[in-house]
C-alpha atoms as a PDB file:
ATOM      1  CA  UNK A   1     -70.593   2.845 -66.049  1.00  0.00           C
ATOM      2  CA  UNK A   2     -68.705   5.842 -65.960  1.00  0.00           C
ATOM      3  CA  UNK A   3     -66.854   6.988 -62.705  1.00  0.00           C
ATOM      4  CA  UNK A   4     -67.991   9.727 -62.213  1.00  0.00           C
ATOM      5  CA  UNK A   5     -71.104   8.044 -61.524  1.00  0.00           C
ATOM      6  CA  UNK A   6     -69.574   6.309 -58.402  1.00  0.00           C
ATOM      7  CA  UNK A   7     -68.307   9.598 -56.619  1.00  0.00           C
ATOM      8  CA  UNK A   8     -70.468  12.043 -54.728  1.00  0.00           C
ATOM      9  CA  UNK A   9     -69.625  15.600 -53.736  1.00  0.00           C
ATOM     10  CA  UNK A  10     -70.267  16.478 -50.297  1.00  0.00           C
ATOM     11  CA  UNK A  11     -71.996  19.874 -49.370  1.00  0.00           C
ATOM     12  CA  UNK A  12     -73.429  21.564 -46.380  1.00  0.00           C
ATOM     13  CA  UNK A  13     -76.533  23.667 -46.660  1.00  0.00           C
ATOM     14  CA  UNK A  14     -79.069  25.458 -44.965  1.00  0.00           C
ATOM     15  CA  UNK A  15     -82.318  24.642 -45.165  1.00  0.00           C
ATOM     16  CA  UNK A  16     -85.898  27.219 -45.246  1.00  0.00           C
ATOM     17  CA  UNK A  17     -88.484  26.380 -43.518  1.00  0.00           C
ATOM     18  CA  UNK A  18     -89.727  24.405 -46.499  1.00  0.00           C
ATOM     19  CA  UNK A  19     -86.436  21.794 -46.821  1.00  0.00           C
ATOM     20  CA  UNK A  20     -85.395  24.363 -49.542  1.00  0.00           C
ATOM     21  CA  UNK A  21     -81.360  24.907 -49.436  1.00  0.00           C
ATOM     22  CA  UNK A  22     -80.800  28.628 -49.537  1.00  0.00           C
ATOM     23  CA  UNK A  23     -77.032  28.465 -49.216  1.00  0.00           C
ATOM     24  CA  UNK A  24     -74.657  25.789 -49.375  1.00  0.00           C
ATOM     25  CA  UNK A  25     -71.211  25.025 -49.547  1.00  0.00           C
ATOM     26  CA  UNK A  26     -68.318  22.841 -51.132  1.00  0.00           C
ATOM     27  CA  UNK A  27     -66.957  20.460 -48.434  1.00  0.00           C
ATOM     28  CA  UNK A  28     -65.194  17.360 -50.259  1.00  0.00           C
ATOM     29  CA  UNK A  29     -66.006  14.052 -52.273  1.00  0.00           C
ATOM     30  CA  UNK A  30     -67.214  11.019 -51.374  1.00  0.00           C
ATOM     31  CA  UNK A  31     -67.262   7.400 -52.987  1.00  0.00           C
ATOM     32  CA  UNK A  32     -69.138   4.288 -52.785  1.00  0.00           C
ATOM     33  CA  UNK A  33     -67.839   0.983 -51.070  1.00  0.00           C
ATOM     34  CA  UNK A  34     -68.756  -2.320 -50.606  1.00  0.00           C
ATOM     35  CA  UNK A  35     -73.075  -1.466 -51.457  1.00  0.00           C
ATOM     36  CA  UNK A  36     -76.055  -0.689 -50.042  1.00  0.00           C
ATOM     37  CA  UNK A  37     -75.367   3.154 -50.507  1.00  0.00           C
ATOM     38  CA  UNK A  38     -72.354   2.990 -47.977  1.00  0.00           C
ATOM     39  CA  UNK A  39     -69.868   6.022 -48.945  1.00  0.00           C
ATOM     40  CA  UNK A  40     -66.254   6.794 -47.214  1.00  0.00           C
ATOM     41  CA  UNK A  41     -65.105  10.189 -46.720  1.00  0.00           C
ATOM     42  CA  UNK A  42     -62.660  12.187 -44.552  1.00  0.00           C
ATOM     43  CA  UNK A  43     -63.920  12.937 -40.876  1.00  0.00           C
ATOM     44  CA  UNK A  44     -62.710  16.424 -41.610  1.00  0.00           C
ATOM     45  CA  UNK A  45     -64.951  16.883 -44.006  1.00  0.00           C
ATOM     46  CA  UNK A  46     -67.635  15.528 -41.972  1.00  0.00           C
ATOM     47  CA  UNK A  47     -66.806  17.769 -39.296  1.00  0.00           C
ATOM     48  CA  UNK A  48     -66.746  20.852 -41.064  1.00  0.00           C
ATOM     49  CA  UNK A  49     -70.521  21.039 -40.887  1.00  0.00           C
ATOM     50  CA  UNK A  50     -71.874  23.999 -38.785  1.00  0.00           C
ATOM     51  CA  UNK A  51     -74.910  23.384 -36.348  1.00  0.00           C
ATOM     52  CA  UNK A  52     -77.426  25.239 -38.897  1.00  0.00           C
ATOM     53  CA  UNK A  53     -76.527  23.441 -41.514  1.00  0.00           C
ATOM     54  CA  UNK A  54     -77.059  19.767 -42.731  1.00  0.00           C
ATOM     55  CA  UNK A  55     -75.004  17.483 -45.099  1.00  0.00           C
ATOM     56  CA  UNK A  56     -75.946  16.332 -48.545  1.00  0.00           C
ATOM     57  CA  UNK A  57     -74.231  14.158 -50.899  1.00  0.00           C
ATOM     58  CA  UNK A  58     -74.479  15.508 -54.326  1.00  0.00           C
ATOM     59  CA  UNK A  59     -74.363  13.475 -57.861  1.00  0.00           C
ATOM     60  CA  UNK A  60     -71.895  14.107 -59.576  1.00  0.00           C
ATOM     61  CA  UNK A  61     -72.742  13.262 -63.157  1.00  0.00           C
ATOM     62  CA  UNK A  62     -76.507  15.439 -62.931  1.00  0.00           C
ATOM     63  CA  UNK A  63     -75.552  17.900 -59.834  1.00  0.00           C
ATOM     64  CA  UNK A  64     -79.272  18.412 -59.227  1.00  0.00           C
ATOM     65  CA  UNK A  65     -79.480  14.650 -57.626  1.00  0.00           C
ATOM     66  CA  UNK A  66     -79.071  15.373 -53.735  1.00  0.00           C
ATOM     67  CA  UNK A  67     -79.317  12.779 -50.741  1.00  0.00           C
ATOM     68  CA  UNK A  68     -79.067  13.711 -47.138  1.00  0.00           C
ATOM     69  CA  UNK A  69     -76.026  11.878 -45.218  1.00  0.00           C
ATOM     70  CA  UNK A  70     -77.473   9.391 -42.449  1.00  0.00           C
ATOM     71  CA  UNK A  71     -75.775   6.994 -40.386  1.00  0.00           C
ATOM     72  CA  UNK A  72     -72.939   8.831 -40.376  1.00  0.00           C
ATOM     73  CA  UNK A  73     -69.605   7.267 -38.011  1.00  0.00           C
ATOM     74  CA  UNK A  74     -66.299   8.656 -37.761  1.00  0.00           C
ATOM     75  CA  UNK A  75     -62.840   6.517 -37.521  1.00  0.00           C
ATOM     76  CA  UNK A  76     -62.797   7.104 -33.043  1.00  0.00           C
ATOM     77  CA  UNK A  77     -58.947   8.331 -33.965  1.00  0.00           C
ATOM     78  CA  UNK A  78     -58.068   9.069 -37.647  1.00  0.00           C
ATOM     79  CA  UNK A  79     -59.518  11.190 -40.515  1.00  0.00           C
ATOM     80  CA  UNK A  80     -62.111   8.573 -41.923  1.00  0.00           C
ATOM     81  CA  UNK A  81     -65.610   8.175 -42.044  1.00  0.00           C
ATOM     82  CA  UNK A  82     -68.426   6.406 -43.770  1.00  0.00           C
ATOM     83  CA  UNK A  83     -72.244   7.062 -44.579  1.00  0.00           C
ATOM     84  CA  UNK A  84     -75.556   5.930 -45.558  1.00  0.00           C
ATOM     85  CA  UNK A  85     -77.280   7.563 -48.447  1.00  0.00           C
ATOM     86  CA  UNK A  86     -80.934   6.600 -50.331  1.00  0.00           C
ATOM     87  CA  UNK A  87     -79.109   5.938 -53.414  1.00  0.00           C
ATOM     88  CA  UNK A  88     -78.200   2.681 -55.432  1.00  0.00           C
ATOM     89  CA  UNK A  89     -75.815   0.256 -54.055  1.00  0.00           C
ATOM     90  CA  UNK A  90     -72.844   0.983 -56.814  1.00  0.00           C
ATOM     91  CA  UNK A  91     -69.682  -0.783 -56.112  1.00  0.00           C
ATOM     92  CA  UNK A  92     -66.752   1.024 -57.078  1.00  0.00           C
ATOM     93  CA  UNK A  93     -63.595  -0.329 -57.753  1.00  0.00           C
ATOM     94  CA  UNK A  94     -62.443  -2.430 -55.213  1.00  0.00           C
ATOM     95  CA  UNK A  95     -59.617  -1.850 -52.673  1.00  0.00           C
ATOM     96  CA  UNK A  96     -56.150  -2.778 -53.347  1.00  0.00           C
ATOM     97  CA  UNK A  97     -55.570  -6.370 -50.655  1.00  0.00           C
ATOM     98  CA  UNK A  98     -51.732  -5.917 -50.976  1.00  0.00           C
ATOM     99  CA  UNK A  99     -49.463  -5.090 -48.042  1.00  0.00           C
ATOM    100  CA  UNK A 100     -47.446  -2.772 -49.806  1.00  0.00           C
ATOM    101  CA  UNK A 101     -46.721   0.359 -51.934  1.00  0.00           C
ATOM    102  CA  UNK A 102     -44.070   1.416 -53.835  1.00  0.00           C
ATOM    103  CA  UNK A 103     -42.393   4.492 -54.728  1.00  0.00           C
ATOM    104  CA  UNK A 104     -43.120   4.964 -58.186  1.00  0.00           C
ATOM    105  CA  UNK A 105     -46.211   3.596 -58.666  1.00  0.00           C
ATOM    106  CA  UNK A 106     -48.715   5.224 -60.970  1.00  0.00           C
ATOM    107  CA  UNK A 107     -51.837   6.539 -59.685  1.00  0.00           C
ATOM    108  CA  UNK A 108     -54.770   9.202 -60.785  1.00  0.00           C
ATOM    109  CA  UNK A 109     -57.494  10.975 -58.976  1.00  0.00           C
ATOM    110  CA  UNK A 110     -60.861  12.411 -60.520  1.00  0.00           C
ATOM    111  CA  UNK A 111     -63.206  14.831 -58.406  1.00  0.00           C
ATOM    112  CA  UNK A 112     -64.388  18.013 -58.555  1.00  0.00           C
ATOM    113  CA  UNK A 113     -63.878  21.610 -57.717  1.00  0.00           C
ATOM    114  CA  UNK A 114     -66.314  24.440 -57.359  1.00  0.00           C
ATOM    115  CA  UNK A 115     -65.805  26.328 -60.679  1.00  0.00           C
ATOM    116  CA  UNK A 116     -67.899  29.637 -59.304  1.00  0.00           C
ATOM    117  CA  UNK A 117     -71.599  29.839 -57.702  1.00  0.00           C
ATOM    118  CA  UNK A 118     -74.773  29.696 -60.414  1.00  0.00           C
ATOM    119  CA  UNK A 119     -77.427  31.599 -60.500  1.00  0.00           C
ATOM    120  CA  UNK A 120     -80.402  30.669 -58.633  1.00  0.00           C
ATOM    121  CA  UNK A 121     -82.141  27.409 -60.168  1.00  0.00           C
ATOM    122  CA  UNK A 122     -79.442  26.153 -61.884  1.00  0.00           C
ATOM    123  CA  UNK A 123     -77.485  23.431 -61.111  1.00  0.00           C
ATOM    124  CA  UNK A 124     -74.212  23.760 -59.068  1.00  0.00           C
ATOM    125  CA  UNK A 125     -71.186  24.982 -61.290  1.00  0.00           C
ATOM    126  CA  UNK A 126     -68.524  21.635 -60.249  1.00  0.00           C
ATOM    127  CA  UNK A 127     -65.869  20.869 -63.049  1.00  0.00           C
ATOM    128  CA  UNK A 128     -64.122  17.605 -63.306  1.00  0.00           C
ATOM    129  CA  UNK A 129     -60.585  17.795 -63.108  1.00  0.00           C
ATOM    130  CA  UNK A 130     -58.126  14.501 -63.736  1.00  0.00           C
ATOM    131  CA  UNK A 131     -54.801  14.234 -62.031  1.00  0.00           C
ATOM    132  CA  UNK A 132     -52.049  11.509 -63.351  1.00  0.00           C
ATOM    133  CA  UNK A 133     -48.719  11.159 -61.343  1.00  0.00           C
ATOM    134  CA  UNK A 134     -47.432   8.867 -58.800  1.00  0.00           C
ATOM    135  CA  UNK A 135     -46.199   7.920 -55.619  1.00  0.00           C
ATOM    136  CA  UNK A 136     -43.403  10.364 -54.141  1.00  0.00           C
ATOM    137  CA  UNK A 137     -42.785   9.207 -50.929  1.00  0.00           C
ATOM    138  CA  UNK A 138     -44.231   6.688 -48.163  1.00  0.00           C
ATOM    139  CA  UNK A 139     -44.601   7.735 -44.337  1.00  0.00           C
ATOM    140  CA  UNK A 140     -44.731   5.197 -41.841  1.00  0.00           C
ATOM    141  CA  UNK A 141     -45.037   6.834 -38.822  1.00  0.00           C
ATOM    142  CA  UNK A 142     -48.352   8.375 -36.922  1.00  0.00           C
ATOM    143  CA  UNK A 143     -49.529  11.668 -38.414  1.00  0.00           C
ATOM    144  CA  UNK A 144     -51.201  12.491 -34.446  1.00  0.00           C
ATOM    145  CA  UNK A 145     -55.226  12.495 -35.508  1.00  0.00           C
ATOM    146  CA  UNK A 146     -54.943  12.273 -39.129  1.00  0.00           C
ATOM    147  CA  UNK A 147     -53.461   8.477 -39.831  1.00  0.00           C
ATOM    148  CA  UNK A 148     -51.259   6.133 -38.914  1.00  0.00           C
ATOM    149  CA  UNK A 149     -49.397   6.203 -41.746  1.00  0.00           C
ATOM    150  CA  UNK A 150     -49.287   8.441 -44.889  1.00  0.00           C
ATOM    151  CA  UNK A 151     -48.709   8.163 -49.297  1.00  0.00           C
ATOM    152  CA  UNK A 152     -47.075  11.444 -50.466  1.00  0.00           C
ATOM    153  CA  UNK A 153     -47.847  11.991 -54.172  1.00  0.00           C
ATOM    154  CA  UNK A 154     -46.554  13.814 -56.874  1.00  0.00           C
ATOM    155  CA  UNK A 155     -49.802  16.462 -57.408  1.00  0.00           C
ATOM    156  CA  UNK A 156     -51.547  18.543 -54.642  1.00  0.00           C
ATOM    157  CA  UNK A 157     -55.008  18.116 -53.548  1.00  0.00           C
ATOM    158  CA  UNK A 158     -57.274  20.926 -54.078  1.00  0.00           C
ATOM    159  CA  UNK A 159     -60.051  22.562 -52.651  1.00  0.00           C
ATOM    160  CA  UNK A 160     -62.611  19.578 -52.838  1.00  0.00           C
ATOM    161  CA  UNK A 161     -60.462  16.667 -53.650  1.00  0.00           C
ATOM    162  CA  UNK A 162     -60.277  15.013 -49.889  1.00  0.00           C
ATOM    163  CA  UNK A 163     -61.802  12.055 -49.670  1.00  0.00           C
ATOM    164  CA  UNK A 164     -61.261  11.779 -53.320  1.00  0.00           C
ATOM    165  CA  UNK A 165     -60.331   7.459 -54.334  1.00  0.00           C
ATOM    166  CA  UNK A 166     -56.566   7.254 -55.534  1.00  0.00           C
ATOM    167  CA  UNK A 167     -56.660   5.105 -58.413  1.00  0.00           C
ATOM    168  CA  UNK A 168     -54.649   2.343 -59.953  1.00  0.00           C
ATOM    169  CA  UNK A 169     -54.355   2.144 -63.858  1.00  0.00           C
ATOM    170  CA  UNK A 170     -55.876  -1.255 -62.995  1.00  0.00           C
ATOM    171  CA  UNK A 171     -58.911   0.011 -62.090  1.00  0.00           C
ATOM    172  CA  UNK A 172     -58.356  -0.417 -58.193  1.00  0.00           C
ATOM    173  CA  UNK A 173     -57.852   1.951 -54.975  1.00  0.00           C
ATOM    174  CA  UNK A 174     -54.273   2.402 -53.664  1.00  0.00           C
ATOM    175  CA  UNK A 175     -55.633   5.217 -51.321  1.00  0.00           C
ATOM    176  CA  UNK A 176     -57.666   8.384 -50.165  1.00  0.00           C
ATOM    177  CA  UNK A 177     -56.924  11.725 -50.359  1.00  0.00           C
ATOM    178  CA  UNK A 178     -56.990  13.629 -47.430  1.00  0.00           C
ATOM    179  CA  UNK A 179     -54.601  17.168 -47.666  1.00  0.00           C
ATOM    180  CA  UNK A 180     -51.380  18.382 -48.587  1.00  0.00           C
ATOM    181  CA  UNK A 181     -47.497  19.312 -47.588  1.00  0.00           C
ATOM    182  CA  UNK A 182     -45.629  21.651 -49.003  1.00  0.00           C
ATOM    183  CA  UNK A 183     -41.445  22.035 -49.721  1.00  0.00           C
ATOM    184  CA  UNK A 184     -39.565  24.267 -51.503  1.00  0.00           C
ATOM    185  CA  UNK A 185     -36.812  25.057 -54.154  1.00  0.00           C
ATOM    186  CA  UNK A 186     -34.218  27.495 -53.584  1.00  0.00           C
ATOM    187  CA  UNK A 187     -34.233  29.550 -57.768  1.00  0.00           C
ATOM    188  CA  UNK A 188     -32.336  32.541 -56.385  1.00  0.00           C
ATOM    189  CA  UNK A 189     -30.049  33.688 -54.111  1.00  0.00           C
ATOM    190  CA  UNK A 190     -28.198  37.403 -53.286  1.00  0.00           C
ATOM    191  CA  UNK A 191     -25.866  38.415 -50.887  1.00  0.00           C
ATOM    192  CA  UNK A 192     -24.433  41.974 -50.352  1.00  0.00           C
ATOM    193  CA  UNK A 193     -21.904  42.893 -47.665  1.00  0.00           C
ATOM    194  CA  UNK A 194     -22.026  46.482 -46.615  1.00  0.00           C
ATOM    195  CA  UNK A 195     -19.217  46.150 -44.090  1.00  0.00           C
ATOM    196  CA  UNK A 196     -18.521  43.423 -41.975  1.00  0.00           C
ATOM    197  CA  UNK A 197     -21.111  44.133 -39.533  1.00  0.00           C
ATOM    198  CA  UNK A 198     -24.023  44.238 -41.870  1.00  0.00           C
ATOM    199  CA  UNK A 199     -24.746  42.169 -44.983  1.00  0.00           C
ATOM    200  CA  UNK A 200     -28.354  42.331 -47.033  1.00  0.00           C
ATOM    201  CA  UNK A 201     -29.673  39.119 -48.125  1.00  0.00           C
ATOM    202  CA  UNK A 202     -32.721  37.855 -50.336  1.00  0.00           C
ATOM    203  CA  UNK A 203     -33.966  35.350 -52.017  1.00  0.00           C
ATOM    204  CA  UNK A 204     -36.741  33.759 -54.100  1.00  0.00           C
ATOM    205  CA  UNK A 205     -37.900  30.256 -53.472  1.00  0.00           C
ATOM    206  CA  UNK A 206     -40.497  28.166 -55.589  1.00  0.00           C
ATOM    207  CA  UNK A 207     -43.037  26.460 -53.258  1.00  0.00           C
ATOM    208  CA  UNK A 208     -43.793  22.278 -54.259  1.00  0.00           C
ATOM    209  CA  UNK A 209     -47.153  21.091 -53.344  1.00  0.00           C
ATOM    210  CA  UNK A 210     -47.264  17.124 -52.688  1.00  0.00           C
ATOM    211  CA  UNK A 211     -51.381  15.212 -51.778  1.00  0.00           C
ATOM    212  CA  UNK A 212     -51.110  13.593 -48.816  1.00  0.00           C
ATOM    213  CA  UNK A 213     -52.660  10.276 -48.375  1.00  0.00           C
ATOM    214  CA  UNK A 214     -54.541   7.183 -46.444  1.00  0.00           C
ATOM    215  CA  UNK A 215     -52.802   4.139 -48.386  1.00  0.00           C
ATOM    216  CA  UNK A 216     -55.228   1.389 -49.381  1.00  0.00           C
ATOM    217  CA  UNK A 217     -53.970  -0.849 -46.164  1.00  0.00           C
ATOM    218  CA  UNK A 218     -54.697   2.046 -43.829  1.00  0.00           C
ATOM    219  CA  UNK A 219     -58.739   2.207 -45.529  1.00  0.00           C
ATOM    220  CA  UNK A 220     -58.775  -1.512 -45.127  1.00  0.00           C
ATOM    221  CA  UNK A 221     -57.994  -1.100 -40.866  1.00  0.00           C
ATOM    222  CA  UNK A 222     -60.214   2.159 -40.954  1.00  0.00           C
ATOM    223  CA  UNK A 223     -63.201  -0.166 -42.123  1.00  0.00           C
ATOM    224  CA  UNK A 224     -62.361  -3.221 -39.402  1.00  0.00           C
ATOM    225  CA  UNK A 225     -61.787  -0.929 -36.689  1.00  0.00           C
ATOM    226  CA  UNK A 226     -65.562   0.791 -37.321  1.00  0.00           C
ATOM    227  CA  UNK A 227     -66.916  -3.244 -37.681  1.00  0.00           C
ATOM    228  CA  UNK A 228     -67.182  -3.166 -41.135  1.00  0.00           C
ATOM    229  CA  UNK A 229     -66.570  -5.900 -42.900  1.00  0.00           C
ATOM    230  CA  UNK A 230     -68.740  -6.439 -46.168  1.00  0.00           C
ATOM    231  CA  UNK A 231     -66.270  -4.620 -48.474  1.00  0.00           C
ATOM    232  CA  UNK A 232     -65.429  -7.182 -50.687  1.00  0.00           C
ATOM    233  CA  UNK A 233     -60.804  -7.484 -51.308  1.00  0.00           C
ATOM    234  CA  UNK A 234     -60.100  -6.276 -54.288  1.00  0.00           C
ATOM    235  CA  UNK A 235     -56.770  -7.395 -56.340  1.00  0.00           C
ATOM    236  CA  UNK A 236     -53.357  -8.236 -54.918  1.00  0.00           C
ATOM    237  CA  UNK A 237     -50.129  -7.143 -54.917  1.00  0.00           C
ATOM    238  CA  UNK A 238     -49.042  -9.799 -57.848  1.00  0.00           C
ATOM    239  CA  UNK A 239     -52.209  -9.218 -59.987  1.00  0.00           C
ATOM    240  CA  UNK A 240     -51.034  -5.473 -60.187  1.00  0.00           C
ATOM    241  CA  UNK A 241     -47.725  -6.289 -60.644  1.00  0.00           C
ATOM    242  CA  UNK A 242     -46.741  -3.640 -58.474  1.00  0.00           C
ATOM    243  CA  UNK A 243     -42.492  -3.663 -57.587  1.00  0.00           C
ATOM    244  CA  UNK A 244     -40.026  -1.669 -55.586  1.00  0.00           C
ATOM    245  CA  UNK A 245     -38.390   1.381 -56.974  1.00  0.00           C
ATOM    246  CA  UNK A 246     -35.505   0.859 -54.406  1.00  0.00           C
END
């Protein structure tokens, strides 16, 4: 099975009078866990919805396949969430059981951005796009609201990548995607000194972009804090031979 066929992309639409959507838009991704049609998201994304509109989880692999969002709950304190859609109880690969990352370690993330609006009747115009890299830096204290801890990596997250699964070449989840920090690079620097009361300055910086993430420990305490508890462990930290970098 391909994975694209485990990830769903979460939209918000209004609805005629009919259940037709007549406008929608591009909110995040969403992935199964454990089964029974259970998906985990970002509460941001979840809360992004307006009052007029109602949220659908879109297939991925077809993009005409929609299922409404039910049973939705929200982490009480961090940006997590999990849902209930009509759709087939696909397990998707399973949550990293260690107790640590490393720096260093390679990950990848798959979703999909909005590549432009189609005409009416067609499907939704979302391209796949793949990210390799790895993990730049680990966070252990409280981001206030977002988690209580936080995996920087070494490529951004774009416009409809939270919630996207962080990926293991093992074919596990180290994490979640949930936004992005920013640092920069001095490239140029001029000073001119008119006289010694007055000196002109510039410069030219190049901005970084890092994804900020949940780590596969912090997913683990999202689910037992919300009473969930039939996501099955997936491997450990010796069957992905995972090490520290320092």
């Amino acid at each position: 099975m391909k994975l694209a066929d485990h990830l769903k992309i979460i939209i918000a639409a209004e609805l005629d009078d009919s259940k037709q959507i007549v406008r929608w838009r591009h909110l995040g991704t969403a992935f199964h866990i454990g089964g029974g049609g259970m998906i985990a998201t970002c509460s941001h994304i979840i809360k992004s919805k307006n009052d007029n509109e109602e949220l659908f989880a879109l297939t991925a692999t077809d993009q005409r396949t929609l299922a409404p969002l039910e049973e939705i709950i929200c982490h009480p304190k961090y940006d997590f969430a999990v849902a209930k859609i009509d759709s087939p109880g696909l397990h998707f690969p399973l949550i990293y059981s260690g107790e640590e990352l490393y720096l260093g370690d390679d990950l990848w993330a798959f979703s999909y951005f909005n590549a432009g609006s189609a005409p009416p009747g067609y499907a939704p115009n979302f391209q796949g796009r793949l990210f390799k890299g790895y993990i730049a830096s680990l966070f252990h204290q409280e981001r206030q609201g977002v988690s209580p801890s936080t995996c920087e990596i070494s490529f951004p997250s774009i416009a409809g990548f939270s919630g996207a699964p962080l990926l293991h070449p093992r074919d596990c989840i180290l994490g979640m995607l949930y936004g992005n920090s920013e640092s920069t690079i001095e490239l140029y620097r001029y000073e001119e000194v008119i006289h010694q009361s007055n000196k002109r300055a510039e410069s030219i910086h190049r901005l970084v972009e890092f994804g900020l993430a949940h780590s596969a420990m912090d997913i683990r305490r999202f689910l037992k804090d919300m009473g969930i508890h039939n996501v099955p462990d997936g491997p450990s930290e010796a069957a992905l031979n995972t090490h520290p970098f320092m």
